[in-house]
Protein backbone atom coordinates (compact mmCIF):
# COMPACT_ATOMS: atom_id res chain seq x y z
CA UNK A 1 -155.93 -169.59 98.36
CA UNK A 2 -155.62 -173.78 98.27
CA UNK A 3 -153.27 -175.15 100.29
CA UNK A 4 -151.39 -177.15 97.70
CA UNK A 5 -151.05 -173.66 95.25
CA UNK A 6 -149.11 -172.39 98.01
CA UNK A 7 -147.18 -175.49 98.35
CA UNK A 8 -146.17 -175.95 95.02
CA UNK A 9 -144.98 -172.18 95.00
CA UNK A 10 -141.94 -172.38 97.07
CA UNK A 11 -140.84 -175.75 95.44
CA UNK A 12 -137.87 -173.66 93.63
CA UNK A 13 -137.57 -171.59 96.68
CA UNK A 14 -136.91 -174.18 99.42
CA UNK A 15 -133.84 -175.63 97.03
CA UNK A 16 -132.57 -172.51 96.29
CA UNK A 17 -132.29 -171.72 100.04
CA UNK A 18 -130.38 -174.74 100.54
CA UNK A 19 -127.89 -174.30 97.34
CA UNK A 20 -129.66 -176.18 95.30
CA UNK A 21 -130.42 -173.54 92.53
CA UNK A 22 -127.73 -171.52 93.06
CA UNK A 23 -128.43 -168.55 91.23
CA UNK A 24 -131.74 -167.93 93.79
CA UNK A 25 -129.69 -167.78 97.03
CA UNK A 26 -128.81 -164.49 97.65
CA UNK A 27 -131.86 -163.42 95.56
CA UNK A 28 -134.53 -161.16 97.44
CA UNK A 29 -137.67 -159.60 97.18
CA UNK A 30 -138.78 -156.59 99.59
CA UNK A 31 -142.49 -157.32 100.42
CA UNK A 32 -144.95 -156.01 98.16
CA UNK A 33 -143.10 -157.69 94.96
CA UNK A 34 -145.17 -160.34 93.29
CA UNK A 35 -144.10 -162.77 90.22
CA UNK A 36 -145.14 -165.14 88.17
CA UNK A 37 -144.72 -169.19 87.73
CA UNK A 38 -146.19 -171.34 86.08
CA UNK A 39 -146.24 -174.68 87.33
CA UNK A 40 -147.96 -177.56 85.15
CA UNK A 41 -151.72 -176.44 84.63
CA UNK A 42 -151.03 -173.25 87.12
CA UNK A 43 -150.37 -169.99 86.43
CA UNK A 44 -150.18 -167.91 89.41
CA UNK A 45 -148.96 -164.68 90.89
CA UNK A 46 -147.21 -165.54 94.06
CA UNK A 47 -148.17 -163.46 96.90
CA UNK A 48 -145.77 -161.01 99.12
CA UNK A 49 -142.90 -163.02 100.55
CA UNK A 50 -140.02 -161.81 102.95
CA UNK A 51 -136.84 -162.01 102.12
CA UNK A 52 -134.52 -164.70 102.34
CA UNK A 53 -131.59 -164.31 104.70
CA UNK A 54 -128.07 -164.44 103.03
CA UNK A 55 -126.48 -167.47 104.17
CA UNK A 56 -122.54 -167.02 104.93
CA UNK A 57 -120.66 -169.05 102.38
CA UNK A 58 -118.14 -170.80 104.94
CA UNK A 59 -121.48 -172.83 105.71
CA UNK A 60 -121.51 -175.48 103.29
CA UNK A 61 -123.27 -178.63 104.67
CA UNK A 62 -126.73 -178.61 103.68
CA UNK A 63 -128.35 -179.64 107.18
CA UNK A 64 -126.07 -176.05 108.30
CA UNK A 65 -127.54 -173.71 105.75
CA UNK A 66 -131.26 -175.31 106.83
CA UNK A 67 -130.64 -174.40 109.87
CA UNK A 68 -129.32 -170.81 109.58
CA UNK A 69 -132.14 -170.23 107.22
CA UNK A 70 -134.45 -171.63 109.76
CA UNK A 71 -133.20 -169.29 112.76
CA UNK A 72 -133.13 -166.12 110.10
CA UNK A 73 -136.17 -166.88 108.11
CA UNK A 74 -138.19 -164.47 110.09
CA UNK A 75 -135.66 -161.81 110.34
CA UNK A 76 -137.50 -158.90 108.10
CA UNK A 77 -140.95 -159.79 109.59
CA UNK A 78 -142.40 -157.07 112.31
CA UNK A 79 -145.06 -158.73 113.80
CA UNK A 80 -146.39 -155.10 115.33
CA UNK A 81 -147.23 -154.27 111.76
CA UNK A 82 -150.41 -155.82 111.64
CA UNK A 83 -150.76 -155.28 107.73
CA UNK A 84 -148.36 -157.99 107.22
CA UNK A 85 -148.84 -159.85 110.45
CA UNK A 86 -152.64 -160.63 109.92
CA UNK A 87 -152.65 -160.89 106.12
CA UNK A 88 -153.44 -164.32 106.06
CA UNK A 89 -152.04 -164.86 102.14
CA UNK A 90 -148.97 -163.15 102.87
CA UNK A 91 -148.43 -165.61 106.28
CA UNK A 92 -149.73 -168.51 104.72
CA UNK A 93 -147.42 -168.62 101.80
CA UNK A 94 -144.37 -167.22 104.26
CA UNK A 95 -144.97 -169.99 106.72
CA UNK A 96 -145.21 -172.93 103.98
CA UNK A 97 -141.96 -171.83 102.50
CA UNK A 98 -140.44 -172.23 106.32
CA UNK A 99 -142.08 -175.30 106.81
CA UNK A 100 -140.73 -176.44 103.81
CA UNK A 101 -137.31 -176.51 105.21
CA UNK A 102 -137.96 -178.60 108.22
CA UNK A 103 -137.14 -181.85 106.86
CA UNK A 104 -133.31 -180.66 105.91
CA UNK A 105 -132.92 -179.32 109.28
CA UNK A 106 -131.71 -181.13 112.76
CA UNK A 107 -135.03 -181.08 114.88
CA UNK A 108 -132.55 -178.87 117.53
CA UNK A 109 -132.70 -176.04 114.50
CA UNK A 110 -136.25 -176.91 113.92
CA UNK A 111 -137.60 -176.54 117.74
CA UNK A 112 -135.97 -173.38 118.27
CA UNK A 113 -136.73 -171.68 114.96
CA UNK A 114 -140.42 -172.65 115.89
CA UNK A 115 -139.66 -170.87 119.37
CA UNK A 116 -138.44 -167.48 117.73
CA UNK A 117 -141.29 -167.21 115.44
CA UNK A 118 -143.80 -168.12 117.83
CA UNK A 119 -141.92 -165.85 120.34
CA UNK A 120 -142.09 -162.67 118.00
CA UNK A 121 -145.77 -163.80 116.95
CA UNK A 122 -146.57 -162.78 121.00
CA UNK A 123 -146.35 -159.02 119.75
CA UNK A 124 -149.76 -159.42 117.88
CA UNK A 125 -152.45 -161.85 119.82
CA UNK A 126 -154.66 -161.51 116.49
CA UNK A 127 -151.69 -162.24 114.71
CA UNK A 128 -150.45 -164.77 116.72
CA UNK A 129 -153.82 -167.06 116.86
CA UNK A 130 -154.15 -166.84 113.00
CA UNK A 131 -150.73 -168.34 113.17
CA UNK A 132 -151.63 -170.97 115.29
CA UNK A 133 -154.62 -171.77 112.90
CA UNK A 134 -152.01 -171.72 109.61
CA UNK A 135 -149.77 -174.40 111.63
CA UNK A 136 -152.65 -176.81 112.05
CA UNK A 137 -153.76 -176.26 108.80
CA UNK A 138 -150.44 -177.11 107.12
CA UNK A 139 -148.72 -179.95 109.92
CA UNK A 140 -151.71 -181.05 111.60
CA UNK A 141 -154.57 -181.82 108.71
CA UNK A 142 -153.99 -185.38 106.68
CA UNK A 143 -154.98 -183.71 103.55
CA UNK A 144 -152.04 -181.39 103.62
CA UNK A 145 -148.48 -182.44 102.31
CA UNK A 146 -146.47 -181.00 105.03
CA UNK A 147 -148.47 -182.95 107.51
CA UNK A 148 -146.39 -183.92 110.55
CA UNK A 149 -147.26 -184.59 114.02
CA UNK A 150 -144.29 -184.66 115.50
CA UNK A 151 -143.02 -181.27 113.95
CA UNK A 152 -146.39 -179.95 115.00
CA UNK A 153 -146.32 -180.92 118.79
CA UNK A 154 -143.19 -178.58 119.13
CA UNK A 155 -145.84 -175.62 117.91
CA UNK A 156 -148.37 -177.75 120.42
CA UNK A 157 -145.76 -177.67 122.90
CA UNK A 158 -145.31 -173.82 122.70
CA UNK A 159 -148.57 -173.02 122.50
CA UNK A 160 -149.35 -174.52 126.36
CA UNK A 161 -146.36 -172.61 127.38
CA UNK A 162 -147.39 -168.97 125.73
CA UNK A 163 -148.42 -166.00 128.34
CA UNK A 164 -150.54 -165.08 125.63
CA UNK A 165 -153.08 -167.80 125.49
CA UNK A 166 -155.66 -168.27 128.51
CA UNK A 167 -156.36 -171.41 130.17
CA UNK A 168 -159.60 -171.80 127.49
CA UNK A 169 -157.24 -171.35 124.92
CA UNK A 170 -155.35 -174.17 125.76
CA UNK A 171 -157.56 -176.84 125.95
CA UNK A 172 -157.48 -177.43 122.30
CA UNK A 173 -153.80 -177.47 121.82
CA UNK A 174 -153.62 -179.43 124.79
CA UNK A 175 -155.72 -182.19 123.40
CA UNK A 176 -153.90 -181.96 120.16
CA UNK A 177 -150.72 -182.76 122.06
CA UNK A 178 -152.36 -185.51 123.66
CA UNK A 179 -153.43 -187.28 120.36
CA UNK A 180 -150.19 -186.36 118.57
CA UNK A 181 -148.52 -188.10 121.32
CA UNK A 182 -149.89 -191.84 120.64
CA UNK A 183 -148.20 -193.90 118.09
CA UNK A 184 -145.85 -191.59 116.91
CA UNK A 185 -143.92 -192.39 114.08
CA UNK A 186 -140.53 -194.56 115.84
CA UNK A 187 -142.72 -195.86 118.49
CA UNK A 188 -144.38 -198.97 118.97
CA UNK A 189 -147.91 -199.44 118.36
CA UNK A 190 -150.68 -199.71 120.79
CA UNK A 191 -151.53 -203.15 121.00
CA UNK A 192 -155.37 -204.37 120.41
CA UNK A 193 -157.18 -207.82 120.18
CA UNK A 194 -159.32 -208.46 117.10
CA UNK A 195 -161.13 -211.50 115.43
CA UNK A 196 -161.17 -212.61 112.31
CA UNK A 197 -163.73 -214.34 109.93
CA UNK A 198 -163.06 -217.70 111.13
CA UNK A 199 -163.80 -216.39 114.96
CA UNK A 200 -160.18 -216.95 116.08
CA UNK A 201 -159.11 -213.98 118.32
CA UNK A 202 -155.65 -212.23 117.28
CA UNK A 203 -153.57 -209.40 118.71
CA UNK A 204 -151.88 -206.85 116.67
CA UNK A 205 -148.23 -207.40 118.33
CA UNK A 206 -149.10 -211.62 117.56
CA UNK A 207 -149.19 -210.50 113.54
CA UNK A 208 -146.69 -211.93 111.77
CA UNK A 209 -145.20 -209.82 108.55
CA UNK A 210 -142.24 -207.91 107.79
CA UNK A 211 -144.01 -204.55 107.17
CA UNK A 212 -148.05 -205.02 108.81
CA UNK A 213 -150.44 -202.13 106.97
CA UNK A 214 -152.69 -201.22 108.96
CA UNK A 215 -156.98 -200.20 107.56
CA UNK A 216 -158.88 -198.83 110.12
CA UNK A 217 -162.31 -198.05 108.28
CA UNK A 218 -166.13 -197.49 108.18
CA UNK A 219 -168.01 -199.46 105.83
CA UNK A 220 -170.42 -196.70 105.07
CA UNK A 221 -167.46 -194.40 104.41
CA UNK A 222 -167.35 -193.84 100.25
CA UNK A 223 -163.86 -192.65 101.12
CA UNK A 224 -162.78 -195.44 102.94
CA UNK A 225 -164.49 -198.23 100.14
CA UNK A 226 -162.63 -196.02 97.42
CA UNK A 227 -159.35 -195.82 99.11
CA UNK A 228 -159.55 -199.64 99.97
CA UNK A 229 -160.38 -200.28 96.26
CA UNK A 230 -157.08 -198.46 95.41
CA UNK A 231 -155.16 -200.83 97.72
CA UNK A 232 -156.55 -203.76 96.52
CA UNK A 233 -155.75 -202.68 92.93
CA UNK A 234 -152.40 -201.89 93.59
CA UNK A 235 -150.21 -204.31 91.55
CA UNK A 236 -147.23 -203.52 93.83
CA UNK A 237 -148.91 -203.76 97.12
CA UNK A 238 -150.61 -207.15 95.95
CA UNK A 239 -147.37 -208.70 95.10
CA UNK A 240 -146.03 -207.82 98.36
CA UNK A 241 -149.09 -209.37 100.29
CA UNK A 242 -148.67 -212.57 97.99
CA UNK A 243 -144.63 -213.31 98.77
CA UNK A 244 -145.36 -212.35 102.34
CA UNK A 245 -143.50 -209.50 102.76
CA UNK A 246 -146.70 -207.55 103.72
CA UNK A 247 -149.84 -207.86 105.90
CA UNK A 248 -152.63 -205.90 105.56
CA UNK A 249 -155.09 -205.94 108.18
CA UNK A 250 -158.17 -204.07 107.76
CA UNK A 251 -160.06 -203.25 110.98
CA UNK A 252 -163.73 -202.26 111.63
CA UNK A 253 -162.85 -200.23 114.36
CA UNK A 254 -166.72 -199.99 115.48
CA UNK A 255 -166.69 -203.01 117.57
CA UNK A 256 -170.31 -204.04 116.72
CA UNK A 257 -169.88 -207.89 115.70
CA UNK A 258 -173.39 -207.99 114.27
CA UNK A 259 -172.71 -204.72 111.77
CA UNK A 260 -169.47 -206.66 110.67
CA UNK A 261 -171.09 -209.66 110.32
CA UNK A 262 -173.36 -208.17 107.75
CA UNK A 263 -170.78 -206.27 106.00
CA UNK A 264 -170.57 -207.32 102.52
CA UNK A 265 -167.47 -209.50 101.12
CA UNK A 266 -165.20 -206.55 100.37
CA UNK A 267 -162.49 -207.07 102.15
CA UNK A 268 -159.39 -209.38 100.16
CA UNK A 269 -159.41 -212.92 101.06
CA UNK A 270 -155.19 -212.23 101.06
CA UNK A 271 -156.03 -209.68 103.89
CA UNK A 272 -157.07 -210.34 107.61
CA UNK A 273 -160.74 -208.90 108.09
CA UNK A 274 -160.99 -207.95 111.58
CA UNK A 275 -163.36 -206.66 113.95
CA UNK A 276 -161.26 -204.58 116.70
CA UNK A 277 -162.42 -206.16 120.27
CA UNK A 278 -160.40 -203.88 122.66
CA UNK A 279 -162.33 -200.75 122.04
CA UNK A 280 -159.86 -198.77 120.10
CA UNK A 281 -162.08 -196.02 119.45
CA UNK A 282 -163.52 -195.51 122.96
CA UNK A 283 -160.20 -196.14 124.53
CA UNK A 284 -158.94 -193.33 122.36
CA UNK A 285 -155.47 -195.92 121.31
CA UNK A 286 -155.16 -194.60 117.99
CA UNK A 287 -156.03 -191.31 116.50
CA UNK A 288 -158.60 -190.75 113.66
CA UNK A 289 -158.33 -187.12 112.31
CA UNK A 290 -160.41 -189.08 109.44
CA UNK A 291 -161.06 -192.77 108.33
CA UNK A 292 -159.94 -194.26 106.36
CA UNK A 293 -156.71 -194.28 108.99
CA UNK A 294 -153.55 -195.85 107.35
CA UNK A 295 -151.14 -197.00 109.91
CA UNK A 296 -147.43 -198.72 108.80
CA UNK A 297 -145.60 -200.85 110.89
CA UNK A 298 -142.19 -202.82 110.83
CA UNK A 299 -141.97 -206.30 111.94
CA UNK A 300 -141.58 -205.03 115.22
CA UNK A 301 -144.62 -203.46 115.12
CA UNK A 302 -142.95 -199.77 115.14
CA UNK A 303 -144.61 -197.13 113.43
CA UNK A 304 -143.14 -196.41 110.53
CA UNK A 305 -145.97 -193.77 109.33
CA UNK A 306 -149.15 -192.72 111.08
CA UNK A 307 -152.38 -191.71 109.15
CA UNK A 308 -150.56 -191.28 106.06
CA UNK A 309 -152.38 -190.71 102.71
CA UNK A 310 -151.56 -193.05 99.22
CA UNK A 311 -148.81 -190.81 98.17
CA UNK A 312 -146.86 -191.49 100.99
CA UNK A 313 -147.70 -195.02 101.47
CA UNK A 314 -147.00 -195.96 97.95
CA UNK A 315 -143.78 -193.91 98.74
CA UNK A 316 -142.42 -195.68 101.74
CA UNK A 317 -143.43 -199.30 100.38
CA UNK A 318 -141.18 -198.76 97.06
CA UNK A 319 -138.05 -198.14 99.25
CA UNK A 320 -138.83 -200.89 101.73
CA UNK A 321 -139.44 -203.43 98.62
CA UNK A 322 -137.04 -202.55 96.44
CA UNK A 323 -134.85 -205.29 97.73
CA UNK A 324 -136.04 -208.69 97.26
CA UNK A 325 -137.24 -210.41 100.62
CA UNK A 326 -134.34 -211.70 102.70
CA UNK A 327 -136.16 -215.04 104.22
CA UNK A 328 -139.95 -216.36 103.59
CA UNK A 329 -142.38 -214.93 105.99
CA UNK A 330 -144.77 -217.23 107.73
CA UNK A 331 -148.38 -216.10 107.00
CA UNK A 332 -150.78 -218.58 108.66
CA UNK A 333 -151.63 -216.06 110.76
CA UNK A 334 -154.41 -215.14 107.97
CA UNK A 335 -155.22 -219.20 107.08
């Protein structure tokens, strides 16, 4: 089953949960049911789902209800039964309707709802490694709309402290951890030198912009030339770079001067074109689950999103520019 089918299924679900479509709250279906919806070109059964907990009325705040939905969501599930347990349609769909609710939910509610399910998930190893697999698939790949490090290090987090994994296990989740951990979104970004076209040698932390975009790329990526096309081409994001509001700063991450050198002139004249000097990739600084990697940073070089896709890029840079600029921004640093 595709990951965004599943997604799109518990749209209507998630806000009814949380009181947003009333008449679906207290709504339930024993496992086994299946319906249909229909959702633009889609027309799909939607596979076994537990029920949804009855949330008590007297809770009325939103972020409340999350989190009582959170600690209950699991509730009707008996990990022991392994038809249910190791059906990876009926988890995959039951586990992308909870993650669903993590962003209305504290991260207290969110950490120890991802305890109790990983905690009853111990009754079934088989059961509890598929698990483990769904969770990376849905908050740890780029191409996935629930993607989210930091949600996913508390599963990282629990994995390195489960009886039920072996040392071997562990390496994997332990290396996650380790690359989730760098420039997390709220934290500043790993500095790095760079030069530009004109030879003059820059730092990251010395760039001057109110919101700094950054490109890491391979110039023999299609990917990378397609999704740098779209940036170019992107009336809003062009604007921004022009009034100086944003700096984009595309960085051949290879560190081979001559390669760059040779690279042909695709890179915006509006841009900086840099060739990363500090060895970003062999030092491990930043993580690349895939390039191109699309880093945004405030003026104060915080991360604001880490290897984020278009969507959420174009996303972030409407609400940051939907005010016009409060003073002119000083962008030598690309003259």
């Amino acid at each position: 089953m595709r990951l965004h089918t599943i997604i799109k299924r518990n749209i209507q679900s998630v806000a009814a949960m949380l009181s947003i479509l009333p008449a679906f709250v207290y709504g339930t279906a024993a496992i086994g049911d299946a319906t249909a919806m229909t959702f633009g070109f889609d027309s799909v059964a939607i596979v076994r789902e537990l029920p949804l907990p009855s949330i008590p009325t007297a809770l009325r705040n939103p972020r409340e209800r999350a989190a009582y939905l959170l600690a209950h969501f699991w509730d009707a599930m008996d990990f022991a039964d392994t038809s249910a347990s190791r059906d990876r349609e009926f988890m995959e769909q039951n586990f992308a309707n909870f993650a669903s609710v993590f962003p209305h939910a504290d991260t207290t509610a969110v950490t120890a709802a991802i305890g109790r399910l990983l905690h009853l998930a111990e009754a079934d190893k088989t059961a509890y490694t598929m698990l483990a697999e769904i969770a990376e698939k849905y908050l740890y790949e780029p191409d996935s709309p629930l993607c989210d490090d930091n949600r996913y290090m508390i599963f990282l987090e629990e994995f390195l402290r489960s009886p039920i994994l072996d040392e071997y296990e562990k390496i994997r989740p332990a290396y996650q951890l380790n690359t989730a951990r760098k420039n997390r979104t709220g934290s500043t970004a790993a500095d790095f030198a760079y030069i530009g076209r004109d030879g003059r040698r820059r730092t990251l932390h010395d760039t001057v912009g109110e919101t700094v975009l950054l490109v890491f790329y391979d110039p023999e990526c299609g990917h990378c030339m397609e999704v740098m096309a779209s940036l170019r081409d992107d009336d809003a994001i062009r604007a921004a770079v022009n009034d100086g509001r944003l700096a984009v700063v595309a960085v051949f991450a290879d560190g081979d001067r001559e390669s760059w050198k040779r690279l042909p002139d695709v890179i915006p004249d509006e841009w900086a074109d840099a060739l990363d000097t500090t060895g970003v990739q062999e030092r491990e600084l930043y993580s690349f689950k895939q390039l191109p990697a699309l880093y945004l940073l405030d003026e104060d070089k915080r991360v604001l999103l880490k290897e984020c896709d278009l969507r959420m890029l174009s996303q972030s840079l409407v609400q940051r520019f939907q005010n016009p600029p409060v003073r002119p921004v000083d962008n030598r640093v690309f003259q």
